[in-house]
Protein backbone atom coordinates (compact mmCIF):
# COMPACT_ATOMS: atom_id res chain seq x y z
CA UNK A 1 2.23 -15.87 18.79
CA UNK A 2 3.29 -12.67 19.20
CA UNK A 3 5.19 -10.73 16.20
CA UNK A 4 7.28 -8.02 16.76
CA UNK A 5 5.75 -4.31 15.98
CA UNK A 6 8.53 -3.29 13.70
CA UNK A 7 8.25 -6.76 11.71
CA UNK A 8 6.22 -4.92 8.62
CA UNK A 9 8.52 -2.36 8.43
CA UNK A 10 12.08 -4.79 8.41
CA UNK A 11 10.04 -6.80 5.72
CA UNK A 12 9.21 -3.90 3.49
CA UNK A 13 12.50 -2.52 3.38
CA UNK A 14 13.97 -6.14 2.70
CA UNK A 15 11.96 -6.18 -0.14
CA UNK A 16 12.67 -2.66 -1.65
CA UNK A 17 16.05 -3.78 -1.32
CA UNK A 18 15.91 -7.25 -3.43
CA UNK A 19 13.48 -5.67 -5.90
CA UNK A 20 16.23 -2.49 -6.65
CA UNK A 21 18.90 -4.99 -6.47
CA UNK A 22 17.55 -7.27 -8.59
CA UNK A 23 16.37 -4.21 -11.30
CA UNK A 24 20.12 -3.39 -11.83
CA UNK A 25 21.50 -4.50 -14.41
CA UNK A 26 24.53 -5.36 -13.51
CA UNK A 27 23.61 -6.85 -10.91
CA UNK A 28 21.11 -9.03 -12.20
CA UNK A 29 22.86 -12.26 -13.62
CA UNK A 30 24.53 -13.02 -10.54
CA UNK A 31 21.35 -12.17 -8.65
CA UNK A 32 19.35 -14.67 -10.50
CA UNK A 33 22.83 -17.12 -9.75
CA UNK A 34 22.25 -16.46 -5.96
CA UNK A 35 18.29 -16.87 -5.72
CA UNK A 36 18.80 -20.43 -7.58
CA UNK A 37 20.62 -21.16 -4.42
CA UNK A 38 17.73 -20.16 -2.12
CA UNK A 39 14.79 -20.67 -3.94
CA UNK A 40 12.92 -24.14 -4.67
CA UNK A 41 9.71 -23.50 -5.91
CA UNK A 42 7.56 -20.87 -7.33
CA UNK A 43 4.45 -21.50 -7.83
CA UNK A 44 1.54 -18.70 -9.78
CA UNK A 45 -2.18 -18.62 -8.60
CA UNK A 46 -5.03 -17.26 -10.22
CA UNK A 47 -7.02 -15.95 -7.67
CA UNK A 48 -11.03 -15.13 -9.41
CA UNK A 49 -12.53 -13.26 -6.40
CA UNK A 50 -9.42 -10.86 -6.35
CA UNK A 51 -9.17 -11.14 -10.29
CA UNK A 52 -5.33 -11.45 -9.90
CA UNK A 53 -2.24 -13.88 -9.13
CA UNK A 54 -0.06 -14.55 -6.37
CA UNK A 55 2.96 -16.18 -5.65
CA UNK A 56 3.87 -18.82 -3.38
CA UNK A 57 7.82 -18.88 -2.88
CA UNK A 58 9.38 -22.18 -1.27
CA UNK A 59 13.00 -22.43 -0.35
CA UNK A 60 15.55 -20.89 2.15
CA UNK A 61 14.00 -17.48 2.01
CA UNK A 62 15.78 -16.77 5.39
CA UNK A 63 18.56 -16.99 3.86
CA UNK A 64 17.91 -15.08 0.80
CA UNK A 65 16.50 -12.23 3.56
CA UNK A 66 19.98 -12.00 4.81
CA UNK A 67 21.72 -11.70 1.69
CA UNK A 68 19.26 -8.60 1.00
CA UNK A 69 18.93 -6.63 3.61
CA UNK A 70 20.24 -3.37 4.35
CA UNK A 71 23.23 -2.88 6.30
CA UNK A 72 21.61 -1.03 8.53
CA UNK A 73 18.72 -3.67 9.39
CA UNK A 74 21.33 -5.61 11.85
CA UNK A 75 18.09 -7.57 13.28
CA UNK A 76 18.19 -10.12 10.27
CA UNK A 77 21.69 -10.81 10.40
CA UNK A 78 21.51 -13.12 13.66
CA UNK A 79 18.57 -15.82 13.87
CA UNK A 80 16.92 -13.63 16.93
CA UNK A 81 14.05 -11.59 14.67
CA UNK A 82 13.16 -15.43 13.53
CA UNK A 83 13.73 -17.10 16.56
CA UNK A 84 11.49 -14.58 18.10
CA UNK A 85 8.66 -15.62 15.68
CA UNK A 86 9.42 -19.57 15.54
CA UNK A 87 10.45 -19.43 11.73
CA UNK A 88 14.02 -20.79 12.24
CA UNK A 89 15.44 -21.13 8.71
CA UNK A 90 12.91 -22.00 6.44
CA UNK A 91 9.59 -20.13 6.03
């Protein structure tokens, strides 16, 4: 399967975006409203070799992806940078 090249890049800035959405507070409540909409599951590891945790985050993240993104990242407003990768809606 092949990704596309600018696929880290859309992803990072997807991220930024959630995380400083989600760190204002007005925002905040009806952030944590929407992402009960989206997200199932979260579930916490423990990894020992790394000596940390990470998270495993089931639900319509597509979705929740689109919500977030910047304006300017028009890619992840149709299904084609997922159809591309064979994610469709759910990852």
């Amino acid at each position: 399967m092949e990704l596309p090249e600018e696929l880290p890049e859309l992803n990072r800035a997807m991220v930024a975006d959630l995380a400083a959405s989600l760190s204002d507070e007005a925002v905040a409540g009806r952030a944590a409203d929407e992402l009960h909409e989206f997200v199932e599951r979260v579930v916490v590891h423990w990894d020992e070799d790394a000596q940390g945790h990470w998270l495993s985050i089931e639900g319509n993240l597509l979705e929740m992806l689109r919500k977030s993104a910047p304006r300017e990242l028009d890619a992840v407003r149709g299904d084609a940078i997922f159809a591309n990768v064979g994610c469709g809606s759910r990852i």
